[in-house]
Protein backbone atom coordinates (compact mmCIF):
# COMPACT_ATOMS: atom_id res chain seq x y z
CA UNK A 1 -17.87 -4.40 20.89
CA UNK A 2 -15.70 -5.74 23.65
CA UNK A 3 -17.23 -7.93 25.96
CA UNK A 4 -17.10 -7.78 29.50
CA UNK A 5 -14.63 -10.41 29.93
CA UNK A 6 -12.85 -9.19 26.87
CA UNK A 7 -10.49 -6.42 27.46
CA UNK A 8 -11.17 -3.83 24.97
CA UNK A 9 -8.56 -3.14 21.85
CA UNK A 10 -5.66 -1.02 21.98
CA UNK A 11 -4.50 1.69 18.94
CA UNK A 12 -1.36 0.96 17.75
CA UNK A 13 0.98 3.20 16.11
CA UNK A 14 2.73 1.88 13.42
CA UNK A 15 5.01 4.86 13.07
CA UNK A 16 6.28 6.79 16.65
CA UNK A 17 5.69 10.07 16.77
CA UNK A 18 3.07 9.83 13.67
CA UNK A 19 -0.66 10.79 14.89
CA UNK A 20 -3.00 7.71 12.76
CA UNK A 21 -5.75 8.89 11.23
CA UNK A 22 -6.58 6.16 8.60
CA UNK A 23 -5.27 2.80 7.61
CA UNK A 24 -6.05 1.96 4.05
CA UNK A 25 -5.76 -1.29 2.38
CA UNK A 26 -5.30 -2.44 -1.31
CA UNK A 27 -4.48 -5.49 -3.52
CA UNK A 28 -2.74 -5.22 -6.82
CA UNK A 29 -2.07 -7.88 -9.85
CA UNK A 30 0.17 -8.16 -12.86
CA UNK A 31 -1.67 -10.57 -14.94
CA UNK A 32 0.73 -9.95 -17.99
CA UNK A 33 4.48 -9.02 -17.72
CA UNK A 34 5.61 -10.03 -14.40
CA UNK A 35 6.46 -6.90 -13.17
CA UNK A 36 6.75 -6.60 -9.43
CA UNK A 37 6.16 -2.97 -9.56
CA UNK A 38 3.61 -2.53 -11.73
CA UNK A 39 1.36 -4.69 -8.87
CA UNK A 40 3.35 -2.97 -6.03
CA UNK A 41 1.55 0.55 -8.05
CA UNK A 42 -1.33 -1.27 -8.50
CA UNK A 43 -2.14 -2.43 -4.70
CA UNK A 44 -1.08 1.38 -3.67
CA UNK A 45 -3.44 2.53 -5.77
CA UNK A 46 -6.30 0.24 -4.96
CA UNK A 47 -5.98 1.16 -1.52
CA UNK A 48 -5.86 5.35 -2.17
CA UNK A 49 -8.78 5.45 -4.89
CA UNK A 50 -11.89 4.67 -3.10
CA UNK A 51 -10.98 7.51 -0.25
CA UNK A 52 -11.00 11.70 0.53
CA UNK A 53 -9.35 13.09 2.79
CA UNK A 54 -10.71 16.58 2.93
CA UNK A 55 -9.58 17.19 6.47
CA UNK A 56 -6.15 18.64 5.20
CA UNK A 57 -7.68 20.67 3.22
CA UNK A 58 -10.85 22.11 4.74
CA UNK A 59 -8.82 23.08 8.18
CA UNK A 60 -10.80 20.20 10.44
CA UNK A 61 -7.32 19.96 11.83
CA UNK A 62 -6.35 22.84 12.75
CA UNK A 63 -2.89 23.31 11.49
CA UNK A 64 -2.50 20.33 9.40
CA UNK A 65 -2.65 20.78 5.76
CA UNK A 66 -1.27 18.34 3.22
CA UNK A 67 2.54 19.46 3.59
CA UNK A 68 2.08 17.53 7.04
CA UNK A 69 0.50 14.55 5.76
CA UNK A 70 2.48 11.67 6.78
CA UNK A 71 2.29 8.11 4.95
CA UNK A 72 3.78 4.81 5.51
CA UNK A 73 3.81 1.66 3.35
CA UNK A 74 3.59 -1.66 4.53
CA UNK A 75 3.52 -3.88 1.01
CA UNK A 76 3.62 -7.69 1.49
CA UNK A 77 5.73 -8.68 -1.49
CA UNK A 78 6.40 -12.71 -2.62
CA UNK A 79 10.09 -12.94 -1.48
CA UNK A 80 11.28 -14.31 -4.69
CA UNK A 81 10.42 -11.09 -6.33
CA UNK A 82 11.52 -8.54 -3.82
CA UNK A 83 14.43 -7.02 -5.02
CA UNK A 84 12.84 -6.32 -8.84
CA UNK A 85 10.91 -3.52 -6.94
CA UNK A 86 11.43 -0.12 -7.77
CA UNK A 87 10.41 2.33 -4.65
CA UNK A 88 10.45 5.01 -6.82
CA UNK A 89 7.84 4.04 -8.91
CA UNK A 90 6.16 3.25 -6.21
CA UNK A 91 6.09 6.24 -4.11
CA UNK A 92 5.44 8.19 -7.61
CA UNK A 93 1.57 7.03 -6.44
CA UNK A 94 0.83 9.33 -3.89
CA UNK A 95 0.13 12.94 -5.40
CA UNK A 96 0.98 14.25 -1.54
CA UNK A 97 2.23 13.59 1.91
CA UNK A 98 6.03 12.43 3.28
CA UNK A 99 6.26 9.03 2.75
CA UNK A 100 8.51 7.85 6.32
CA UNK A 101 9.02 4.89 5.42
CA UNK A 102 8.09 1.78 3.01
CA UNK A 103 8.53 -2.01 4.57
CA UNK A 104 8.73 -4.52 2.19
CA UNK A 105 7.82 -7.84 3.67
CA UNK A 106 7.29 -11.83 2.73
CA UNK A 107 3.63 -11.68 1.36
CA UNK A 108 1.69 -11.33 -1.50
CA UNK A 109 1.18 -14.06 -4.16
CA UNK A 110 3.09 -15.76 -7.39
CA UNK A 111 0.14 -17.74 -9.18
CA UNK A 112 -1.01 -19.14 -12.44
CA UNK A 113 -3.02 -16.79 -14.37
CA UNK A 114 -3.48 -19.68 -16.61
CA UNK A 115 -2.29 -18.50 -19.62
CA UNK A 116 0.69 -17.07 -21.22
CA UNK A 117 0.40 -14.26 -24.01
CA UNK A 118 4.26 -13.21 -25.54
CA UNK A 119 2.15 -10.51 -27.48
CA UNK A 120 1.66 -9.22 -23.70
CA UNK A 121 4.91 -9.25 -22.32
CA UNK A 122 4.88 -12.85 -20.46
CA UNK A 123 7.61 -14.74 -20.22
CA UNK A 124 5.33 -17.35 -18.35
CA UNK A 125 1.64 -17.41 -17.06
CA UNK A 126 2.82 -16.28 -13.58
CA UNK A 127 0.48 -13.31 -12.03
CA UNK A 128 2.26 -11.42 -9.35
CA UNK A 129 0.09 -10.27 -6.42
CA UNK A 130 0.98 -7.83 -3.96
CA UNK A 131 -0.78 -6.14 -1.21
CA UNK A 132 -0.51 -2.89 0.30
CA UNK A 133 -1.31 -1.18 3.72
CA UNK A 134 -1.31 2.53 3.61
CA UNK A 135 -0.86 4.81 6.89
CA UNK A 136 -1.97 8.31 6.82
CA UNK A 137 -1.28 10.34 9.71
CA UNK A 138 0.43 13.61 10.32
């Protein structure tokens, strides 16, 4: 709640021309592996999975279905990493909507996860971390 010497918030749109309806956010990890992607899917999917969107479907908006859901992808990404990410894995996330656009930007997390398995795939104890922003609009 604003106060009264605090001007109150403004909506942004983060894509022109796209009407926001929800803003979902999710963190993903790669404990094993170090696969940027796989924590790219992971944070994409953290931030869909808790959520319904029935309006599409139910008519609330009346002519907007899911073949005019839009989505855009903010993912904050360590910069090191950045260009082992496949898109197209990560887009393969979202069972609808037009994805408009996906930035990739300076984020995210390179860490110990303390230990390194080479049964699992590491080729050190890094964890990757990435996290993920989600626009849904139409």
């Amino acid at each position: 709640m604003a106060s009264a010497d605090q001007p109150a918030p403004q909506p942004i749109q983060p894509v022109p021309g796209m009407k926001l309806l929800f803003v979902e956010m999710g963190t993903g990890y790669d404990q094993h592996g170090q696969n940027i992607t796989t924590a790219a899917m992971r944070a994409c999917k953290n931030a869909i999975s808790s959520n319904s969107i029935p309006a599409f479907r139910t008519g609330a908006l009346p002519g907007v279905g899911y073949q005019e859901m839009k989505l855009k992808l903010k993912l904050g990404v360590p910069h090191s990493v950045q260009h082992e990410l496949d898109l197209e894995q990560v887009k393969s996330v979202f069972p609808y909507g037009e994805i408009l656009n996906i930035d990739v930007v300076d984020g995210g997390l390179i860490c110990s996860s303390g230990v390194a398995l080479e049964a699992m795939g590491d080729k050190n104890d890094d964890c990757y971390i990435v996290n993920a922003a989600i626009y849904i609009g139409y």
